[in-house]
PDB file of N, CA and C in Angstrom:
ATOM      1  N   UNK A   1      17.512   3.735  -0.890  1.00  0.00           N
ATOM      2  CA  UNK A   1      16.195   3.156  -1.059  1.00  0.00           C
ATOM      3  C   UNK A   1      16.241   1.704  -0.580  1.00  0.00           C
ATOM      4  N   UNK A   2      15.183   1.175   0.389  1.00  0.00           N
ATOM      5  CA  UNK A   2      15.027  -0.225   0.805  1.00  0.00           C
ATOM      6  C   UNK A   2      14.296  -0.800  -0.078  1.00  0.00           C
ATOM      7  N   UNK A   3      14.467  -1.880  -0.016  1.00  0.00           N
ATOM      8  CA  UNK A   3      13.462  -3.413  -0.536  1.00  0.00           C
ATOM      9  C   UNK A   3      12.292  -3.038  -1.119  1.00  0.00           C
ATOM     10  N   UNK A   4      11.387  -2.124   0.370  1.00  0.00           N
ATOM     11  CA  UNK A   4      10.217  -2.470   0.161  1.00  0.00           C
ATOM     12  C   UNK A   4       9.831  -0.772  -0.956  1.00  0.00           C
ATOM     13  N   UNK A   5      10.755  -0.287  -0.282  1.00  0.00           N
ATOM     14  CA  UNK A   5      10.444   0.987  -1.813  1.00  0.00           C
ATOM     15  C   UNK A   5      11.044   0.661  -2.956  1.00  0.00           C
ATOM     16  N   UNK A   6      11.540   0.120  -3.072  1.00  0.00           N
ATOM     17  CA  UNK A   6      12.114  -0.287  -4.484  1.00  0.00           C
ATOM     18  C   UNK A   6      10.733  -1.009  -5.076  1.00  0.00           C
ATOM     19  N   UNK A   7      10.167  -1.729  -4.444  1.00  0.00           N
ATOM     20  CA  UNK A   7       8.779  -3.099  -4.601  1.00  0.00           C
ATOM     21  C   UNK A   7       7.732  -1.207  -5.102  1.00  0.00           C
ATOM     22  N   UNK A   8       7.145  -1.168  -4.452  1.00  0.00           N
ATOM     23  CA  UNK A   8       6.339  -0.163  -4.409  1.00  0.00           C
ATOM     24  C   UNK A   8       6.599   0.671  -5.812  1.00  0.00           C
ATOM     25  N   UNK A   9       7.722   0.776  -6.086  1.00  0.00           N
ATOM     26  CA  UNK A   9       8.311   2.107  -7.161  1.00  0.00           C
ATOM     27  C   UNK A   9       7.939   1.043  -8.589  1.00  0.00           C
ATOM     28  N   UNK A  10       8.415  -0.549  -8.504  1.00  0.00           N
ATOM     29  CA  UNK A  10       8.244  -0.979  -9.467  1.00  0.00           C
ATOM     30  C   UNK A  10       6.701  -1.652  -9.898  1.00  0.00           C
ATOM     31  N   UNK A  11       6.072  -1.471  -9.038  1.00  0.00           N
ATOM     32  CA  UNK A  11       4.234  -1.870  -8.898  1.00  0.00           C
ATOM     33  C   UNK A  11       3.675  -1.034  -9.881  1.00  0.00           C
ATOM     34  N   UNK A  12       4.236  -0.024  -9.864  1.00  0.00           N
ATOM     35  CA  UNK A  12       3.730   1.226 -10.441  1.00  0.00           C
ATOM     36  C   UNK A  12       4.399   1.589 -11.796  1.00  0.00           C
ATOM     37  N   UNK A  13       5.682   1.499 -12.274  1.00  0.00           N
ATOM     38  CA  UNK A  13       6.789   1.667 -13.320  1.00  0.00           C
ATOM     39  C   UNK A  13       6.256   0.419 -13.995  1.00  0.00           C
ATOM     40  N   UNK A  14       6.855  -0.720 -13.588  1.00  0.00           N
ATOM     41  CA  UNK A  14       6.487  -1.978 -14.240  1.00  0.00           C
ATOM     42  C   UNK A  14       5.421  -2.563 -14.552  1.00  0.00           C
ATOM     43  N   UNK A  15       5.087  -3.317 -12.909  1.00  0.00           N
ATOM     44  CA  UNK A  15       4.069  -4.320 -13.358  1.00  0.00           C
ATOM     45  C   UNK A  15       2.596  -3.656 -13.670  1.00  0.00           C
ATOM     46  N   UNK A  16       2.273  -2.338 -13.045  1.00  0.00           N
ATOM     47  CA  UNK A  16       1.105  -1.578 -13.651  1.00  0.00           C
ATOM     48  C   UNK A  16       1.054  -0.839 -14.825  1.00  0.00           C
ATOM     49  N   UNK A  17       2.234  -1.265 -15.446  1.00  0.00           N
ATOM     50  CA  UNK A  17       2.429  -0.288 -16.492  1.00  0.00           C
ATOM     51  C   UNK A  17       1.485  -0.663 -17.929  1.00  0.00           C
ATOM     52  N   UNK A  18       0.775  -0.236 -18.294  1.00  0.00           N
ATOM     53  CA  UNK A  18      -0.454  -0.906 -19.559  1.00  0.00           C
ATOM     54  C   UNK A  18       0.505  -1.137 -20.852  1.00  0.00           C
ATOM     55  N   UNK A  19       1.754  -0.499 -20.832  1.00  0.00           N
ATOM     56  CA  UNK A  19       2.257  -1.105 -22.230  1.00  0.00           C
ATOM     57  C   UNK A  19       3.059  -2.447 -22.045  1.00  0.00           C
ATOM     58  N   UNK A  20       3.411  -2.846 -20.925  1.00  0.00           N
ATOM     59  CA  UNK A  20       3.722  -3.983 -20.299  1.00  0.00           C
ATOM     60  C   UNK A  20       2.983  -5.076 -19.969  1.00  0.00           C
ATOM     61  N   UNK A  21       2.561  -4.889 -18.731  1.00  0.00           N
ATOM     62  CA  UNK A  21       1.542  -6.001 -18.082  1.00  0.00           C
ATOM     63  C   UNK A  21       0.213  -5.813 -17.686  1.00  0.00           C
ATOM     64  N   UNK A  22      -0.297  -4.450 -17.613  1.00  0.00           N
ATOM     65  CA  UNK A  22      -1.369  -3.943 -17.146  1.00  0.00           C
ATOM     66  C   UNK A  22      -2.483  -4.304 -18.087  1.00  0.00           C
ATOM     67  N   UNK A  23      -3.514  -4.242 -17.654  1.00  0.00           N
ATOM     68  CA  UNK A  23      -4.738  -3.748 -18.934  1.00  0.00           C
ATOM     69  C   UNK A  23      -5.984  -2.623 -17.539  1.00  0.00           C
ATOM     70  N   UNK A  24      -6.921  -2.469 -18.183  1.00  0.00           N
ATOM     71  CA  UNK A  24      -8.019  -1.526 -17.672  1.00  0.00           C
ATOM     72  C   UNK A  24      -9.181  -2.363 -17.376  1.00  0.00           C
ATOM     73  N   UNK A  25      -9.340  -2.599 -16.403  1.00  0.00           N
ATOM     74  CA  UNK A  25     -10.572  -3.075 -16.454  1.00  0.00           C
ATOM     75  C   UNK A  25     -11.882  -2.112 -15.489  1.00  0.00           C
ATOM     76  N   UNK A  26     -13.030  -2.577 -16.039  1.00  0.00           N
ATOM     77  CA  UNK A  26     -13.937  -1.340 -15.652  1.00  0.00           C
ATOM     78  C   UNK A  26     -14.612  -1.830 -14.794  1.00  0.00           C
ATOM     79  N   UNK A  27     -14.559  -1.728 -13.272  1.00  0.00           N
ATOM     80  CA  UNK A  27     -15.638  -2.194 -12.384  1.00  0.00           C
ATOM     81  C   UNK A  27     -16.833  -1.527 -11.707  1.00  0.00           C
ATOM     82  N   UNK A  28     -17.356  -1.923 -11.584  1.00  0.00           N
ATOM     83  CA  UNK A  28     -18.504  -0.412 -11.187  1.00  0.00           C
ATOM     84  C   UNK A  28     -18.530   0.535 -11.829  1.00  0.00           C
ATOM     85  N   UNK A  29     -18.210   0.143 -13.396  1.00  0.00           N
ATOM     86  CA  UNK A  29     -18.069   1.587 -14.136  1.00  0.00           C
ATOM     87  C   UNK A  29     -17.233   2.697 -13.792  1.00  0.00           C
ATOM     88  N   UNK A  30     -15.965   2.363 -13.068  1.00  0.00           N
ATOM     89  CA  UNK A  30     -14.780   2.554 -12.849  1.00  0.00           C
ATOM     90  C   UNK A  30     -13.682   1.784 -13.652  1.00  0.00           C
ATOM     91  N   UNK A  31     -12.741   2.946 -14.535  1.00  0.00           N
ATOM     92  CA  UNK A  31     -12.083   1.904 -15.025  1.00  0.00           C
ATOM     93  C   UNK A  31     -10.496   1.897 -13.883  1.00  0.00           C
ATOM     94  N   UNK A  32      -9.935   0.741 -13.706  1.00  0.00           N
ATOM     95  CA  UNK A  32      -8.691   0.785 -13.120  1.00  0.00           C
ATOM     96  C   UNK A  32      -7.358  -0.063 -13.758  1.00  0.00           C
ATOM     97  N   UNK A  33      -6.431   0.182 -13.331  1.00  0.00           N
ATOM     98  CA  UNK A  33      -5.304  -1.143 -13.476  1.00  0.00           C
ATOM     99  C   UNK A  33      -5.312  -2.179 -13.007  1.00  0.00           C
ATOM    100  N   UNK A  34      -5.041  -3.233 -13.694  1.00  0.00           N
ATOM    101  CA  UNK A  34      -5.076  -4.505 -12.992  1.00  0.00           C
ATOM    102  C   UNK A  34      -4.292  -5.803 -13.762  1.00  0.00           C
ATOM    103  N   UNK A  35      -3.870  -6.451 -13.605  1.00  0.00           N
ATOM    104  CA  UNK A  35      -3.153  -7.675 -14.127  1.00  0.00           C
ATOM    105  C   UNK A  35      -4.559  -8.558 -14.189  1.00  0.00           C
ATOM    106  N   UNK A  36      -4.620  -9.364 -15.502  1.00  0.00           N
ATOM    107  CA  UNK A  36      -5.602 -10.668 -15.100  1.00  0.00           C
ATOM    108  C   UNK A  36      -4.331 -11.767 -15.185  1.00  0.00           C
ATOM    109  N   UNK A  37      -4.334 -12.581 -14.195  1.00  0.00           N
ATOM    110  CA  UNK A  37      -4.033 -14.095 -13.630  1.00  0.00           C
ATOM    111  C   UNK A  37      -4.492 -15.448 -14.318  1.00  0.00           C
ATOM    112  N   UNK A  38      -4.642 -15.763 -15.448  1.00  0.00           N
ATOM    113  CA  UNK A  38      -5.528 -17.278 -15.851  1.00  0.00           C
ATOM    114  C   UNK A  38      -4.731 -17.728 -15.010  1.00  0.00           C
ATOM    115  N   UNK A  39      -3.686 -17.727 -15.477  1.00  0.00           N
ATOM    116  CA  UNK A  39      -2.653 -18.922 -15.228  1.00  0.00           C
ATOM    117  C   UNK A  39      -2.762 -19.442 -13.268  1.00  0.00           C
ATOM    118  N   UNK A  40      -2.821 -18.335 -13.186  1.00  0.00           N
ATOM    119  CA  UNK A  40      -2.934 -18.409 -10.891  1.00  0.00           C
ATOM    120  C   UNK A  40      -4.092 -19.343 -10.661  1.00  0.00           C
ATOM    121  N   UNK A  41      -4.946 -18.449 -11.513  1.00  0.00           N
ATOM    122  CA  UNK A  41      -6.542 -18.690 -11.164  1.00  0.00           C
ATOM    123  C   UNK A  41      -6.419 -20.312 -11.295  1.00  0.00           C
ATOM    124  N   UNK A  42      -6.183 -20.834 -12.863  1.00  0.00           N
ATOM    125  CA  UNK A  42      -6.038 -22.310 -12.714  1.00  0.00           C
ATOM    126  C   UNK A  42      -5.772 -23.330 -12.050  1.00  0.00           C
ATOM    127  N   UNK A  43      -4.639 -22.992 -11.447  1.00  0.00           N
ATOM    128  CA  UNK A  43      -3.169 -23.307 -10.416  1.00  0.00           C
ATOM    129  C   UNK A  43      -4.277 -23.216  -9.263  1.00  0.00           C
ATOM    130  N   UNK A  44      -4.794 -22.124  -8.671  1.00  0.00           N
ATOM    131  CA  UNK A  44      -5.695 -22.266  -7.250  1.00  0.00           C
ATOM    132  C   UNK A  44      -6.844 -23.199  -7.454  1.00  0.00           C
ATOM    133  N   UNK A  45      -7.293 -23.616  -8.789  1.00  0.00           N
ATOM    134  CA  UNK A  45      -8.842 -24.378  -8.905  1.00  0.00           C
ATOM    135  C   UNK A  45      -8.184 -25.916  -8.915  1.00  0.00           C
ATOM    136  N   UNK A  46      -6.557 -26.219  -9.581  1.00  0.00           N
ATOM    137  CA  UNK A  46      -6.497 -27.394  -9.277  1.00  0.00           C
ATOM    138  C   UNK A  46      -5.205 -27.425  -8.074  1.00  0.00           C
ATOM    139  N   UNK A  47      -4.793 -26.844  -7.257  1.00  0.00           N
ATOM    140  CA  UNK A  47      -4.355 -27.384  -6.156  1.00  0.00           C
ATOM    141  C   UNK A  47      -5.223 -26.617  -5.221  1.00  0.00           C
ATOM    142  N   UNK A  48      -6.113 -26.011  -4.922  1.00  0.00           N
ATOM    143  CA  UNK A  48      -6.824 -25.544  -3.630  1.00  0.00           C
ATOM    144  C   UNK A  48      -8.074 -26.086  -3.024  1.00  0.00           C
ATOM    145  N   UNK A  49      -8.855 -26.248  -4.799  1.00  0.00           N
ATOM    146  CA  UNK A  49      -9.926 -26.666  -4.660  1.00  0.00           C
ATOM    147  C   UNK A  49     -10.689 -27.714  -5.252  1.00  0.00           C
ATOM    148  N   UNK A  50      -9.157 -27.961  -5.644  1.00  0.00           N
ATOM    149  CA  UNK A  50      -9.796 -29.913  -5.855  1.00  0.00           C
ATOM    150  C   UNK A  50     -10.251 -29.941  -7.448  1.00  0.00           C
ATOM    151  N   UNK A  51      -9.860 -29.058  -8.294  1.00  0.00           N
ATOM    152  CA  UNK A  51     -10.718 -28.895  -9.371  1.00  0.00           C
ATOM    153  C   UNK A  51     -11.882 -28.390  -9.309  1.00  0.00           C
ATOM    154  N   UNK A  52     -12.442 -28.070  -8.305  1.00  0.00           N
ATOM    155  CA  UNK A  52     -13.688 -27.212  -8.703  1.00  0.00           C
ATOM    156  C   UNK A  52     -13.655 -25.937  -9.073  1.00  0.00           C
ATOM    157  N   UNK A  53     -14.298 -25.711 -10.270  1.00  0.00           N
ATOM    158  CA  UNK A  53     -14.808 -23.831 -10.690  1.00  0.00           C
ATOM    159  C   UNK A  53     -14.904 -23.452  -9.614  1.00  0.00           C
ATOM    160  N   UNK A  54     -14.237 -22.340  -9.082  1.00  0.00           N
ATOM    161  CA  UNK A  54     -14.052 -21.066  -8.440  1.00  0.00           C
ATOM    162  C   UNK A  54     -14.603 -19.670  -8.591  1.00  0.00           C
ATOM    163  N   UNK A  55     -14.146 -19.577  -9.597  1.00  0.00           N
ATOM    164  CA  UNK A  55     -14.247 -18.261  -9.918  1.00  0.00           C
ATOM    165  C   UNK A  55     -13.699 -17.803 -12.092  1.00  0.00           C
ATOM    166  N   UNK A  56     -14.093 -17.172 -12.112  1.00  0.00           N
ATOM    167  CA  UNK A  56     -14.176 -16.556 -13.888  1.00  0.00           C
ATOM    168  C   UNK A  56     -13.217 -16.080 -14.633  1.00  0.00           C
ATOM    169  N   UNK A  57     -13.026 -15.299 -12.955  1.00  0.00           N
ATOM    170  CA  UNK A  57     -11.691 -13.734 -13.199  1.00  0.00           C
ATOM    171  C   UNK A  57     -10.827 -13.985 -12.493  1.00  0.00           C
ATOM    172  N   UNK A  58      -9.281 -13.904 -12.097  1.00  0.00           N
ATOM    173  CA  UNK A  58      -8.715 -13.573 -11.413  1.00  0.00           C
ATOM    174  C   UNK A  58      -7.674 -12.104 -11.623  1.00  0.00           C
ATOM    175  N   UNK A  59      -7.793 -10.779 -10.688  1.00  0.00           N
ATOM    176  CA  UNK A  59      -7.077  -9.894 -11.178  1.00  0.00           C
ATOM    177  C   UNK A  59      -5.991  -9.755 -10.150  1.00  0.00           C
ATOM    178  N   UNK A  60      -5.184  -8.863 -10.612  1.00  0.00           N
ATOM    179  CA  UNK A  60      -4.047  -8.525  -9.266  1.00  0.00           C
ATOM    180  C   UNK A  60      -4.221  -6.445  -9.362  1.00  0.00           C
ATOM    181  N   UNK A  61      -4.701  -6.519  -8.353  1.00  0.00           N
ATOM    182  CA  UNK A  61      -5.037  -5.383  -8.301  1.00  0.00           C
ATOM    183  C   UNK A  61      -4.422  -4.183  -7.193  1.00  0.00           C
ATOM    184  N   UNK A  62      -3.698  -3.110  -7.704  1.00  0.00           N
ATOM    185  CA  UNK A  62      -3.477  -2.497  -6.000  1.00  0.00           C
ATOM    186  C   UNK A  62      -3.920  -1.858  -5.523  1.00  0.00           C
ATOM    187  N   UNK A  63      -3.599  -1.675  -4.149  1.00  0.00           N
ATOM    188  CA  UNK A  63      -5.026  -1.011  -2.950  1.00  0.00           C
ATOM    189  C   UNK A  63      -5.825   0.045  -3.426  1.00  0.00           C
ATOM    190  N   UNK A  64      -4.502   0.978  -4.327  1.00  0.00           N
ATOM    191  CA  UNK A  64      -4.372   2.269  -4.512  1.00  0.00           C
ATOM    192  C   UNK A  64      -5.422   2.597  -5.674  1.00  0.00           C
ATOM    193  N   UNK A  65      -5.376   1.621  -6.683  1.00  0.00           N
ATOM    194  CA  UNK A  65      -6.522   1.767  -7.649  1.00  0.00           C
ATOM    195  C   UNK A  65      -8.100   0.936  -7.285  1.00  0.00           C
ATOM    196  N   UNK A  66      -7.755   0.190  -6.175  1.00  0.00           N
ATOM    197  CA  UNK A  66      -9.553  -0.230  -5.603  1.00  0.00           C
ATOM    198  C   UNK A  66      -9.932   0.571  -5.003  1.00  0.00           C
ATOM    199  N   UNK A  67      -9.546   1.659  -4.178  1.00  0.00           N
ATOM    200  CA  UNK A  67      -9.889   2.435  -3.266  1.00  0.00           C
ATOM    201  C   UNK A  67     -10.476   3.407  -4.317  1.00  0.00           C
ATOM    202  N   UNK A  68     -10.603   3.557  -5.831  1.00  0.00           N
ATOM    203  CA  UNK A  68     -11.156   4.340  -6.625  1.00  0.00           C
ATOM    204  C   UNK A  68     -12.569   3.562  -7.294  1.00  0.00           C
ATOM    205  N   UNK A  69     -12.926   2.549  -6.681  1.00  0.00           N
ATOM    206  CA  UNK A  69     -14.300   1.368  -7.268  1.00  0.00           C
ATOM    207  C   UNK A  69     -15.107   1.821  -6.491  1.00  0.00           C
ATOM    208  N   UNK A  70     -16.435   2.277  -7.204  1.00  0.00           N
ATOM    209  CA  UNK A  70     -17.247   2.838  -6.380  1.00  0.00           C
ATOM    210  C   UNK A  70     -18.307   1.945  -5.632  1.00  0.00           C
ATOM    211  N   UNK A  71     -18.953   1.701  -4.709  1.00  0.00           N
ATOM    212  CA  UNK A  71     -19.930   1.193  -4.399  1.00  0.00           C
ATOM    213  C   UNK A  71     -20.000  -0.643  -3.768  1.00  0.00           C
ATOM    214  N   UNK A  72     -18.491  -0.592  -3.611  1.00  0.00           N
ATOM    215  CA  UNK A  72     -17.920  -1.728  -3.065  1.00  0.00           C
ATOM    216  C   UNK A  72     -17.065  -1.374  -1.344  1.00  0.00           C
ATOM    217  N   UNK A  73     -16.879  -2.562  -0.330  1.00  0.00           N
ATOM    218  CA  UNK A  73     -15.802  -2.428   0.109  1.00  0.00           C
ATOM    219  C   UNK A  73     -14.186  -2.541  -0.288  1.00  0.00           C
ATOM    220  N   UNK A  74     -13.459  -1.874   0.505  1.00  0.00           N
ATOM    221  CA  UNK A  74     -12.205  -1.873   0.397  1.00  0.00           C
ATOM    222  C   UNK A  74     -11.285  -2.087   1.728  1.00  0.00           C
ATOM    223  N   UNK A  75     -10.480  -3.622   1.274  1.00  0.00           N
ATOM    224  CA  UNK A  75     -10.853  -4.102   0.135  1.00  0.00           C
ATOM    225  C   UNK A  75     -11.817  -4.816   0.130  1.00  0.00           C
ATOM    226  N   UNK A  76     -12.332  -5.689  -1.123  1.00  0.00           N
ATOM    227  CA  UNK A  76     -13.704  -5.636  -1.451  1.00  0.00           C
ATOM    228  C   UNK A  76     -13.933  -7.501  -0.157  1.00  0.00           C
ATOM    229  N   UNK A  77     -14.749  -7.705   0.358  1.00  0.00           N
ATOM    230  CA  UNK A  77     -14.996  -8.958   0.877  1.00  0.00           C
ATOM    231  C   UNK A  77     -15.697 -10.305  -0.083  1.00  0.00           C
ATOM    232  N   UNK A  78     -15.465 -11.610   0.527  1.00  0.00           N
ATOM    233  CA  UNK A  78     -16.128 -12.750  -0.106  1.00  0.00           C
ATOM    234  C   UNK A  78     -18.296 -11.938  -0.561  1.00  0.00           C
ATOM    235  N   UNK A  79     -18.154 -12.412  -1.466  1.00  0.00           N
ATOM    236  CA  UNK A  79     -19.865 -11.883  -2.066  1.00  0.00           C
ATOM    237  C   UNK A  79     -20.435 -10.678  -2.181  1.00  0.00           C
ATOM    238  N   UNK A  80     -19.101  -9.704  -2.312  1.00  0.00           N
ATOM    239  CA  UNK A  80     -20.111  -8.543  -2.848  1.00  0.00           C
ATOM    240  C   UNK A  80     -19.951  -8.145  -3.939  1.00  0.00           C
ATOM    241  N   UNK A  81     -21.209  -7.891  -4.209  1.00  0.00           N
ATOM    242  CA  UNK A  81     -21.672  -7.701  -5.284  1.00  0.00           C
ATOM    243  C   UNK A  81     -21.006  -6.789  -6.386  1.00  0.00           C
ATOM    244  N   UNK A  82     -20.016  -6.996  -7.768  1.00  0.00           N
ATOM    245  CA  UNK A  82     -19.804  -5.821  -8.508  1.00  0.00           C
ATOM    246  C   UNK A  82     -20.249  -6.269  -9.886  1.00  0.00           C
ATOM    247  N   UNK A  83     -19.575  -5.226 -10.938  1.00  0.00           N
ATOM    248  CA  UNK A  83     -20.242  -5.447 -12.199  1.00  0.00           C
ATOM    249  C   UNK A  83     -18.911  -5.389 -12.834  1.00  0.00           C
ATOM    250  N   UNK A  84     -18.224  -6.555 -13.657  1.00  0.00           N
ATOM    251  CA  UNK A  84     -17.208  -6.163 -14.321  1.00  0.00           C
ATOM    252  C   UNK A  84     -17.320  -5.897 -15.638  1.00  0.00           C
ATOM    253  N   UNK A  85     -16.486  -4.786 -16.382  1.00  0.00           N
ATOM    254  CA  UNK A  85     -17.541  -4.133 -17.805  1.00  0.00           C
ATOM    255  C   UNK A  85     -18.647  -4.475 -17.370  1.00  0.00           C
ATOM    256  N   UNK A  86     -19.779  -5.062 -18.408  1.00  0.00           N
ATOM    257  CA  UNK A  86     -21.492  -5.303 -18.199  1.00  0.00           C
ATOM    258  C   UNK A  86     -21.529  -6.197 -17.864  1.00  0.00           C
ATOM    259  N   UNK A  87     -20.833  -7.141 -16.917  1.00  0.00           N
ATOM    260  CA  UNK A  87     -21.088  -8.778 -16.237  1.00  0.00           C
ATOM    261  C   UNK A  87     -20.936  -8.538 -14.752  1.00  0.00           C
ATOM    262  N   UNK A  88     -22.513  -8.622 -14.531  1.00  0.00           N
ATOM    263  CA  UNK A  88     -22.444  -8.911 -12.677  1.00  0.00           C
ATOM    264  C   UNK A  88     -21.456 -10.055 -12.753  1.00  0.00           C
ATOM    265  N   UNK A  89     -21.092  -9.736 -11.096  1.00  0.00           N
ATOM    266  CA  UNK A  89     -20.474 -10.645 -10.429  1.00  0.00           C
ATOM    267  C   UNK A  89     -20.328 -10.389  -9.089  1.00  0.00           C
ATOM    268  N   UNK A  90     -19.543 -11.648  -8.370  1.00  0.00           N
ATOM    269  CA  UNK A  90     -19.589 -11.093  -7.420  1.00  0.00           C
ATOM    270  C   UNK A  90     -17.934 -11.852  -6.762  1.00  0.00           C
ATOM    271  N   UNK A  91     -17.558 -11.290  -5.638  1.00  0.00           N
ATOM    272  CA  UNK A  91     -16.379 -11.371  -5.553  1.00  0.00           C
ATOM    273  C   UNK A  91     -16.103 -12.569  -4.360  1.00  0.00           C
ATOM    274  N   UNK A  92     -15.741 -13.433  -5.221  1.00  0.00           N
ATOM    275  CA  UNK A  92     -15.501 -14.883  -4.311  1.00  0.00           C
ATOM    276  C   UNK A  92     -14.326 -14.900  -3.132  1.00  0.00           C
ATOM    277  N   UNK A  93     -12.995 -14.503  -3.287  1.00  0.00           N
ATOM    278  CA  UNK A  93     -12.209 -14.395  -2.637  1.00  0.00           C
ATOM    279  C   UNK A  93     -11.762 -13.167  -2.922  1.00  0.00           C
ATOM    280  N   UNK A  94     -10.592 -12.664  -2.385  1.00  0.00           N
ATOM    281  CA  UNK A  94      -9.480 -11.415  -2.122  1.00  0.00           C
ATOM    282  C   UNK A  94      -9.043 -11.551  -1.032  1.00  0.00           C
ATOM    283  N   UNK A  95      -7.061 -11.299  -1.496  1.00  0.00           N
ATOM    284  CA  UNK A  95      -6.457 -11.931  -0.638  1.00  0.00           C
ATOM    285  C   UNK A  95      -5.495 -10.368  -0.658  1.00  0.00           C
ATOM    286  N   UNK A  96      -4.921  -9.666   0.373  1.00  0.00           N
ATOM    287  CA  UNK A  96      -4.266  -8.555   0.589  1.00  0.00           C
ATOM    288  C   UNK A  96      -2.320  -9.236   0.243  1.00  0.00           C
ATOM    289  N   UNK A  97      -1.410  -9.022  -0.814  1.00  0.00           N
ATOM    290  CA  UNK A  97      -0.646  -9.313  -1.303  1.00  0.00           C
ATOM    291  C   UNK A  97       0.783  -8.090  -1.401  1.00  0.00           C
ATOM    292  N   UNK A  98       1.370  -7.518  -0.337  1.00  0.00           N
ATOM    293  CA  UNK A  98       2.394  -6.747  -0.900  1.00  0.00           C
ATOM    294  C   UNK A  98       1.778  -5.306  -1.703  1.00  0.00           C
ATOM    295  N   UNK A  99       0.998  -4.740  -1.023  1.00  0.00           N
ATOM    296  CA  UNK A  99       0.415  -3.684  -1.661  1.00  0.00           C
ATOM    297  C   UNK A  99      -0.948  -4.024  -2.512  1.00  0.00           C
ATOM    298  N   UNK A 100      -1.060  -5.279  -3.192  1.00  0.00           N
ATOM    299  CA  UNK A 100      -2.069  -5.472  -4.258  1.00  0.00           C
ATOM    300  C   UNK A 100      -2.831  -6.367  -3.412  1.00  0.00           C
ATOM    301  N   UNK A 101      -4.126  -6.557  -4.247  1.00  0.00           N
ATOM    302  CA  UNK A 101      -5.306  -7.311  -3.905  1.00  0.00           C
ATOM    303  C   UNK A 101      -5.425  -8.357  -4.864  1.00  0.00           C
ATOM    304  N   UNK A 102      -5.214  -9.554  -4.335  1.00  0.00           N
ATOM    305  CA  UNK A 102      -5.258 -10.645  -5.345  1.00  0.00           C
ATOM    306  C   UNK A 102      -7.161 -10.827  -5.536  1.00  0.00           C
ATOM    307  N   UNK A 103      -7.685 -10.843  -6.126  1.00  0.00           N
ATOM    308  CA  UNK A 103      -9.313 -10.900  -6.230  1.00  0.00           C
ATOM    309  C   UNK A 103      -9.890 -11.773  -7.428  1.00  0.00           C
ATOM    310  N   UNK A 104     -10.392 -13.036  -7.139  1.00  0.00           N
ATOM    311  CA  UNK A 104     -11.048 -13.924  -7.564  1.00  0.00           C
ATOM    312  C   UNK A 104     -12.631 -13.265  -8.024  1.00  0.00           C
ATOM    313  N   UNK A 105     -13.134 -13.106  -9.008  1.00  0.00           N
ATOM    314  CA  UNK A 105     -14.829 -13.040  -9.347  1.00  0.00           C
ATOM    315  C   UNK A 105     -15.402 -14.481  -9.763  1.00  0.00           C
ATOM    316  N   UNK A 106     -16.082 -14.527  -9.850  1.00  0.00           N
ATOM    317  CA  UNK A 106     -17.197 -15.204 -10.010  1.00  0.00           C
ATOM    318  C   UNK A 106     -18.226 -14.556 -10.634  1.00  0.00           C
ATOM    319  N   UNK A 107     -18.852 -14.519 -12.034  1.00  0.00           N
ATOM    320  CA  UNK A 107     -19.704 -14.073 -12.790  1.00  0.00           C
ATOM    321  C   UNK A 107     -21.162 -14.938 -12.540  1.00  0.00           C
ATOM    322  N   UNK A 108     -22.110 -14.010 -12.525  1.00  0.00           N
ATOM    323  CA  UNK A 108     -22.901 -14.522 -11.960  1.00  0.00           C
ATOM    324  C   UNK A 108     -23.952 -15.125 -13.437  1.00  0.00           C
ATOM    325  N   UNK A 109     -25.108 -16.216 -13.016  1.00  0.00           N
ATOM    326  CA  UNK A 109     -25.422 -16.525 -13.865  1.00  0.00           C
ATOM    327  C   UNK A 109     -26.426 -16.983 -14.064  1.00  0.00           C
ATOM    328  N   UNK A 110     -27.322 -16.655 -15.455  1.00  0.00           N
ATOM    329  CA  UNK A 110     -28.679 -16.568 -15.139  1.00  0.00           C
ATOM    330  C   UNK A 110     -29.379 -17.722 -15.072  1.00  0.00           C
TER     331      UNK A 110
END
């Protein structure tokens, strides 16, 4: 087994694993796996963007479970539109990461 299957085998064993690191989150009334990020998300609002609010959410998500979100692209682009649980939003960045989708939201607001 190489590197990159070993990476792949543990995406799935490990870091997606819900009694570990995972949780569910429901997008489009899809629920999937996903890591949430504060800690990244923070880290990108004060070295990327100067301190400015970005974004709400940050998840780490892989291809394999976005390609199951209905009514979005894949992967999803800057501003479209989803609903995470019952909070529009919409999707500020996503960045393609080693199999996963790093994806910034932005909750939208009335």
């Amino acid at each position: 087994m190489n590197f990159k299957d070993q990476m792949q085998r543990d995406l799935s064993s490990v870091f997606m694993n819900t009694e570990e690191f995972a949780d569910f989150f429901t997008i489009n009334g899809c629920a999937i796996k996903a890591v949430e990020d504060g800690e990244d998300l923070i880290r990108r609002i004060q070295t990327d963007y100067g301190g400015m609010a970005i974004g709400d959410l940050m998840l780490h998500v892989p291809e394999t479970e976005w390609a199951k979100v209905p009514k979005v692209s894949n992967p999803p682009h800057q501003g479209d539109a989803v609903t995470v649980g019952k909070i529009p939003a919409i999707v500020f960045t996503c960045a393609r990461n080693q199999g996963m989708l790093d994806i910034i939201f932005q909750y939208k607001r009335k």
